[in-house]
Protein backbone atom coordinates (compact mmCIF):
# COMPACT_ATOMS: atom_id res chain seq x y z
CA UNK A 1 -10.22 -21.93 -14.61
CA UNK A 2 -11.09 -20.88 -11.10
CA UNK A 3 -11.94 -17.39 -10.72
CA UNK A 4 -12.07 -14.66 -7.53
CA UNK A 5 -13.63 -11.13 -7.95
CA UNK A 6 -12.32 -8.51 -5.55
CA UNK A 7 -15.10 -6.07 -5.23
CA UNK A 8 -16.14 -3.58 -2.15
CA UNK A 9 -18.62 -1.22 -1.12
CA UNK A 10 -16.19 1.87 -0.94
CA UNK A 11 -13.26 2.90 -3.34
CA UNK A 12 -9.71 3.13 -1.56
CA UNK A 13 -10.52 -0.53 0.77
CA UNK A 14 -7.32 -2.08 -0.20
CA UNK A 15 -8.76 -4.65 -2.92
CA UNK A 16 -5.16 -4.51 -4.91
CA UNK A 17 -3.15 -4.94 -2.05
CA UNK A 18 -5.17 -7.80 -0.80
CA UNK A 19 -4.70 -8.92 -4.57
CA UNK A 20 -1.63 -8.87 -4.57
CA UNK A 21 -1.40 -10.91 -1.67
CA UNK A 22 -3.91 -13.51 -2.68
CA UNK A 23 -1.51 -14.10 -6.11
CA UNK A 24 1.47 -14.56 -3.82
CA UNK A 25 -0.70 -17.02 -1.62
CA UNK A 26 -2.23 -19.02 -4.20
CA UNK A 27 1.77 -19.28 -6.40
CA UNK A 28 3.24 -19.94 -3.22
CA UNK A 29 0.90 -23.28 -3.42
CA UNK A 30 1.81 -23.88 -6.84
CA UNK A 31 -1.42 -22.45 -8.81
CA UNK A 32 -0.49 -20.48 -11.67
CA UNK A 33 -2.45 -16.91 -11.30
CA UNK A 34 -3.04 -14.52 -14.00
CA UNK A 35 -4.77 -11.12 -12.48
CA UNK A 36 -6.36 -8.35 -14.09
CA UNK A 37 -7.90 -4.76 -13.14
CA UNK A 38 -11.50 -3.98 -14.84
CA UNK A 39 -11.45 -0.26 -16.04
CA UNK A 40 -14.29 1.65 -14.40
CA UNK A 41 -12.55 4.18 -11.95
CA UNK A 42 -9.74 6.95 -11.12
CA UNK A 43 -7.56 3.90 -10.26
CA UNK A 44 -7.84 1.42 -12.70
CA UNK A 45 -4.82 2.30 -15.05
CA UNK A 46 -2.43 2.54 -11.65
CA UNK A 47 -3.72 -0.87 -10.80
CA UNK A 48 -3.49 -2.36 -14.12
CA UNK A 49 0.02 -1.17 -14.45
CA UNK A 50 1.08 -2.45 -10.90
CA UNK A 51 -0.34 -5.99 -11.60
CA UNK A 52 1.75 -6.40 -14.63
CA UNK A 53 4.56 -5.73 -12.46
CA UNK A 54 3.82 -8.44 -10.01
CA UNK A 55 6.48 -11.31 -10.99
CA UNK A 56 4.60 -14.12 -9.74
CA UNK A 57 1.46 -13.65 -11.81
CA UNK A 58 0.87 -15.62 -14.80
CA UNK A 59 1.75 -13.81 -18.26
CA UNK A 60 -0.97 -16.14 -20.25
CA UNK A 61 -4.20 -15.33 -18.89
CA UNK A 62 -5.75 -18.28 -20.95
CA UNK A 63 -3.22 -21.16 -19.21
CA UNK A 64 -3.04 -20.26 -15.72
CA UNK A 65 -4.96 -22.18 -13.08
CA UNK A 66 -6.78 -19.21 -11.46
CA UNK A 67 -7.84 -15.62 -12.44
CA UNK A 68 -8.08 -12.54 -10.06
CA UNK A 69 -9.76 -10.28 -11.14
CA UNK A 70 -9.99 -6.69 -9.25
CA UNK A 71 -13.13 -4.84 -9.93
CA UNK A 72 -14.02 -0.95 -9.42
CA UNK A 73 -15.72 -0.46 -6.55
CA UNK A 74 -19.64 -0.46 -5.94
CA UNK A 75 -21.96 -2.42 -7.98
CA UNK A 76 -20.02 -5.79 -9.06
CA UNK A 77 -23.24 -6.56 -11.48
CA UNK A 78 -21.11 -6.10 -14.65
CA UNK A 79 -17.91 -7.94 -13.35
CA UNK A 80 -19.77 -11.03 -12.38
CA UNK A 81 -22.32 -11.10 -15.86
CA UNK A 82 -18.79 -10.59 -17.41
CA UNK A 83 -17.49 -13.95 -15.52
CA UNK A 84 -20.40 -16.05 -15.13
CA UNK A 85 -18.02 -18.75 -13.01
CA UNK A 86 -16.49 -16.43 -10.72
CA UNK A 87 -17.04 -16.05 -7.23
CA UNK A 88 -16.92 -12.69 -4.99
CA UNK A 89 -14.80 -11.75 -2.32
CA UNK A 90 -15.70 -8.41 -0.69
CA UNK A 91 -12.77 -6.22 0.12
CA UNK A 92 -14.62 -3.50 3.02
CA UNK A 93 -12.17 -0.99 4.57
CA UNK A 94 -11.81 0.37 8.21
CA UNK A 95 -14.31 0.30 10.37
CA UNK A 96 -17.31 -0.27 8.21
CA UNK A 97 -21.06 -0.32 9.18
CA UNK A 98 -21.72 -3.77 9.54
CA UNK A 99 -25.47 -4.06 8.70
CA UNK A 100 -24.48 -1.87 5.13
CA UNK A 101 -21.65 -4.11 4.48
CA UNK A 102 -23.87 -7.18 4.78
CA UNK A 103 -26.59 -5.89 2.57
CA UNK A 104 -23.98 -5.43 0.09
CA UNK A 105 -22.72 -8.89 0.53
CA UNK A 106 -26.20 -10.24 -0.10
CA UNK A 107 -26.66 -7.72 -3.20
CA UNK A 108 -24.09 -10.41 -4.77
CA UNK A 109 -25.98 -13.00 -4.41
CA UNK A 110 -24.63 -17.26 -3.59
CA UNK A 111 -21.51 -16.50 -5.37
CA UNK A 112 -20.11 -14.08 -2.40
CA UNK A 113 -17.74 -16.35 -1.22
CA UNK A 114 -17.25 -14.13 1.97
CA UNK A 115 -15.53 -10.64 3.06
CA UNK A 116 -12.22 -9.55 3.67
CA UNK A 117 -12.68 -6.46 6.54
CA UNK A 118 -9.17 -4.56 5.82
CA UNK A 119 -7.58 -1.77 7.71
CA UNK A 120 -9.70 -2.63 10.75
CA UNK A 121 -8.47 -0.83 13.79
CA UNK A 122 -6.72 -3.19 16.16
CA UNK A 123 -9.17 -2.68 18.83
CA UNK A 124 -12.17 -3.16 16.92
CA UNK A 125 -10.51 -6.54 14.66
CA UNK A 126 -12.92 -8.92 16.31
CA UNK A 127 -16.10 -6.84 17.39
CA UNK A 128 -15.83 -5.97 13.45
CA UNK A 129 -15.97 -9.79 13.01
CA UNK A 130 -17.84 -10.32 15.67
CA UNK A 131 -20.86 -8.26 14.37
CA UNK A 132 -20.03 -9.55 10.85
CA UNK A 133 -20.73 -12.95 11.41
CA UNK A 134 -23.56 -11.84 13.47
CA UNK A 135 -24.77 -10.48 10.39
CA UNK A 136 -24.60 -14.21 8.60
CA UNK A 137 -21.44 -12.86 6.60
CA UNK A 138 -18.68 -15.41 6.51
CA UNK A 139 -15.58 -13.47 7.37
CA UNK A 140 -12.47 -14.71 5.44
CA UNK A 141 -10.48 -12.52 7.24
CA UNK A 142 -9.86 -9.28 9.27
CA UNK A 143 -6.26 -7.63 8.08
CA UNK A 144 -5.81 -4.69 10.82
CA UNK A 145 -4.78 -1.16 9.80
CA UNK A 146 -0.72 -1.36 9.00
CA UNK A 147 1.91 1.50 9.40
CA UNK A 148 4.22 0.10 6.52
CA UNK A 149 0.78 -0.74 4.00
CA UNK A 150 -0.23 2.56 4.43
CA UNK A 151 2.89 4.61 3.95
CA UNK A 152 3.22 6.22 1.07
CA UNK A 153 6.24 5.39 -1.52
CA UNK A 154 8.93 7.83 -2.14
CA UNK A 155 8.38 8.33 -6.18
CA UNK A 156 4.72 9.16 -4.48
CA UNK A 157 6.11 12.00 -2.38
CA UNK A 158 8.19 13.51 -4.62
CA UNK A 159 5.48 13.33 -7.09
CA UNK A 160 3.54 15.15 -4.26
CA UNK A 161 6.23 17.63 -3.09
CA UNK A 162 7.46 18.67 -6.79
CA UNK A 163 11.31 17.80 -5.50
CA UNK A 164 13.81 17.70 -7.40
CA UNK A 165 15.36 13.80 -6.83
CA UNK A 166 18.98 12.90 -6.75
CA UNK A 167 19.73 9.03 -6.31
CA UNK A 168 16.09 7.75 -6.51
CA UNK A 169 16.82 5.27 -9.91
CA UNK A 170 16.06 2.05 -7.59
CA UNK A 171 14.41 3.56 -4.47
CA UNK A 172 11.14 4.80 -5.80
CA UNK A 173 8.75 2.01 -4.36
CA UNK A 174 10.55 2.13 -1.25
CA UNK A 175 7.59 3.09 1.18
CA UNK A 176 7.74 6.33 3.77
CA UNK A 177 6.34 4.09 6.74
CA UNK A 178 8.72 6.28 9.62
CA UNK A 179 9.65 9.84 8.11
CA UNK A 180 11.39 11.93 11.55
CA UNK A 181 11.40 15.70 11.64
CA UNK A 182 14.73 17.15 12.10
CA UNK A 183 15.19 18.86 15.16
CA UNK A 184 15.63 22.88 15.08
CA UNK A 185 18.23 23.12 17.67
CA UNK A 186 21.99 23.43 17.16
CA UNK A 187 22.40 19.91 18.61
CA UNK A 188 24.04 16.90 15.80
CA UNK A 189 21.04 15.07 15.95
CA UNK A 190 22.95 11.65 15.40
CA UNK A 191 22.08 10.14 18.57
CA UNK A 192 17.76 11.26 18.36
CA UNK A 193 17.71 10.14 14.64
CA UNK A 194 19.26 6.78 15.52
CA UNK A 195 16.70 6.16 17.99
CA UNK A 196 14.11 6.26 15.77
CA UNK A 197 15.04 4.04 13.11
CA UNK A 198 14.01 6.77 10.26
CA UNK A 199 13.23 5.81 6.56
CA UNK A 200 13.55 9.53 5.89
CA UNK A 201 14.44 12.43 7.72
CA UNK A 202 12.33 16.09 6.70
CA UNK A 203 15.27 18.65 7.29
CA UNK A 204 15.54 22.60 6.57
CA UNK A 205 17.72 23.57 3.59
CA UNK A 206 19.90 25.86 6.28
CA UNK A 207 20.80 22.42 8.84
CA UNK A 208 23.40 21.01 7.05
CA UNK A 209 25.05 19.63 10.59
CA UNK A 210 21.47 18.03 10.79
CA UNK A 211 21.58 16.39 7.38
CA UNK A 212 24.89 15.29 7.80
CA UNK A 213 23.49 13.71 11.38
CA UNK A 214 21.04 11.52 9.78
CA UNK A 215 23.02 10.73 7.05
CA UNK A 216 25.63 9.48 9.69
CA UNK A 217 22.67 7.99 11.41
CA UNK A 218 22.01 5.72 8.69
CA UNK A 219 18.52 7.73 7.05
CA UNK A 220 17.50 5.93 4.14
CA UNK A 221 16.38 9.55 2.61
CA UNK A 222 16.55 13.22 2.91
CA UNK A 223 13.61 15.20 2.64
CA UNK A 224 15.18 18.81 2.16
CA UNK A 225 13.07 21.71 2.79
CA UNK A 226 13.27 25.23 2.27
CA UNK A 227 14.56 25.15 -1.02
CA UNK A 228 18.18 26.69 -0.22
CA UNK A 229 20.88 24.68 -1.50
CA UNK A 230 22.49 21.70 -0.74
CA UNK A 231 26.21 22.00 0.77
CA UNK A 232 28.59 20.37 -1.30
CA UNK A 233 29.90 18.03 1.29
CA UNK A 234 26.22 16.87 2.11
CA UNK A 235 25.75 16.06 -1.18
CA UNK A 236 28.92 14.53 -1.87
CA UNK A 237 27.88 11.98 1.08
CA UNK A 238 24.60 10.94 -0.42
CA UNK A 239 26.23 10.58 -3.23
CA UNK A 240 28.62 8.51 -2.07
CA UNK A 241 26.40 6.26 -0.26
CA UNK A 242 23.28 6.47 -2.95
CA UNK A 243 21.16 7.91 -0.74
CA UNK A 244 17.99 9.12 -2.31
CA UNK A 245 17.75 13.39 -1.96
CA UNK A 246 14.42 14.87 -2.30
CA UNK A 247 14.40 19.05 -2.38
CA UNK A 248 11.63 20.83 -2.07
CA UNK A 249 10.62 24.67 -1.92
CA UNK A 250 7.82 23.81 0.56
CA UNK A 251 8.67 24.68 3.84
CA UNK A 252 8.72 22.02 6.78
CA UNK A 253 5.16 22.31 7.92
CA UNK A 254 4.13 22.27 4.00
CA UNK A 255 5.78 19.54 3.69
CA UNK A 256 5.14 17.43 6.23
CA UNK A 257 1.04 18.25 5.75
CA UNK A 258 1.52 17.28 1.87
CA UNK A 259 3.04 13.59 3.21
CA UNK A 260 0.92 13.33 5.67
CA UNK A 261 -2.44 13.65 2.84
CA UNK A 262 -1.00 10.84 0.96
CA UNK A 263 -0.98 7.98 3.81
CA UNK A 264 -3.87 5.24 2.80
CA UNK A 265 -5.06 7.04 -0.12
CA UNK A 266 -3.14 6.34 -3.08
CA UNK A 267 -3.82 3.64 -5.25
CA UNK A 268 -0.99 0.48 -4.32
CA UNK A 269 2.14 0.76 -5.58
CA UNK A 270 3.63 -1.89 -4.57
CA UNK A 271 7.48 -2.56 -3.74
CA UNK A 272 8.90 -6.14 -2.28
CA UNK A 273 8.73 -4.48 1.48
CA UNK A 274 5.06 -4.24 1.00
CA UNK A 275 4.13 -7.00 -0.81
CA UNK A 276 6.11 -9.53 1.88
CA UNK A 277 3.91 -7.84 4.73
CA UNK A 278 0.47 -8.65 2.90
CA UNK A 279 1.78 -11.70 2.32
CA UNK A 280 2.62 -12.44 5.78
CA UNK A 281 -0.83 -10.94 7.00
CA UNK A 282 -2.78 -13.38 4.78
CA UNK A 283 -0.83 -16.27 5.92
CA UNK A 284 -4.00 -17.90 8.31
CA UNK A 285 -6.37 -17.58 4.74
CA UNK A 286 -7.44 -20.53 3.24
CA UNK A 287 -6.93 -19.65 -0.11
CA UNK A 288 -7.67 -22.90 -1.83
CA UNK A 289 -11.08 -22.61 -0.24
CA UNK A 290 -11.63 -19.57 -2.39
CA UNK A 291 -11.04 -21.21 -5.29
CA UNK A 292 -11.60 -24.97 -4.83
């Protein structure tokens, strides 16, 4: 059995998304792929749950063709004595410091099979690999920063928010990527929420014209604030339509700040929205390098 370790510097780099996307790759090729998380960290129980989620891995670790295998970040010592065979693939986040990265690379040894530089900021994609390879590193790929990978999902927020949830049962991975702040004029609000295109919409408790508007305007969610109830005819509408409701006591500002602490640093949670845009921003890799 072939075998990949996913290992990085820094915790929070994006090694299960990228895992995620490598399983995808490698079935999509028609390798069988069982993946596993090491314990070790915060994370590891999040992760470990997610990847038995994922329907294209593998359910029999001991038949499947290849085995990713997500390790806790920092020293990968343990994971590769633990899998003698395996090779390394570096996960490094943002915009790391190249010369630190590399070191870290050659920490692992012949069997780093190269580094994966995600989140980079668009600018910055190819200095980072630029000054990567400068640094003898061979750079499997550079995955820029990304809006929808870094939103958080809504079972996250309301988590976050303590909010009571109304119509959530098959909406929870669905990820926050464009929330919109209601206005606070008198003014419907159909037309402005419309033009943005909003996965949510944060509205006071006292708008109900406004939550109506974006309901009208097609929001995919209402983020309620305040804490005042819910008009019966607003409510009757998500219902209706099974629009997920989140109310919370927080006020606007509160809430916005809370959602705004969660983007890029919760562990992956997955959801078929997220997991098609890895997929499609590891297209270019040449997976069966990795594991050939």
């Amino acid at each position: 059995m072939a075998a990949l370790i996913l290992t990085s510097p820094e915790p929070l780099s994006g090694k299960t998304t990228v895992a995620a996307g490598l399983v995808r790759a490698l079935v999509t090729q028609g390798k069988s792929v069982a993946v596993t998380r090491l314990a070790g960290d915060d994370h590891a129980d999040a992760d470990a749950s997610f990847f038995t989620s994922l329907k294209e891995a593998s359910a029999d670790a001991r038949t499947a063709a290849v085995a990713v295998i997500e390790a806790p970040s920092g020293d990968a010592g343990l994971a590769l004595q633990e899998h003698p065979d395996a090779k390394a693939v570096v996960v490094a986040g943002g915009a790391p410091t190249i010369p630190a990265l590399a070191e870290y690379c050659r920490s692992l040894g012949p069997r780093c099979a190269g580094v994966i530089i995600n989140k980079a900021p668009a600018k910055r994609a190819e200095a980072l690999r630029a000054a990567a390879e400068g640094e003898g590193l061979k750079v499997i790929a550079v995955l820029v920063e990304d809006r929808l990978l870094a939103a958080p999902v809504l079972r996250d927020v309301a988590a976050a928010l303590s909010a009571q949830v109304e119509h959530l049962q098959t909406g929870g991975l669905r990820p926050l990527d464009r929330p919109v702040i209601a206005t606070i004029s008198a003014d419907p609000g159909q037309g402005y929420f419309t033009h943005y295109d909003a996965t949510a919409v944060i509205v006071r408790s006292d708008k109900p014209d406004l939550q109506l508007a974006a309901l009208n305007a097609g929001a995919a969610c209402l983020i309620v604030t305040g804490g005042l109830p819910i008009l019966s005819y607003v409510l009757d509408r998500a219902e209706d339509d099974e629009i997920p409701l989140l109310r919370t006591a927080l006020d606007t500002v509160m809430t916005v700040l809370e959602i705004e602490g969660l983007f890029a640093r919760l562990p992956f949670a997955g959801g078929e929205a997220k997991l098609d845009r890895i997929n499609e921003m590891l297209a270019g890799v040449d997976v069966a390098a990795l594991t050939g």
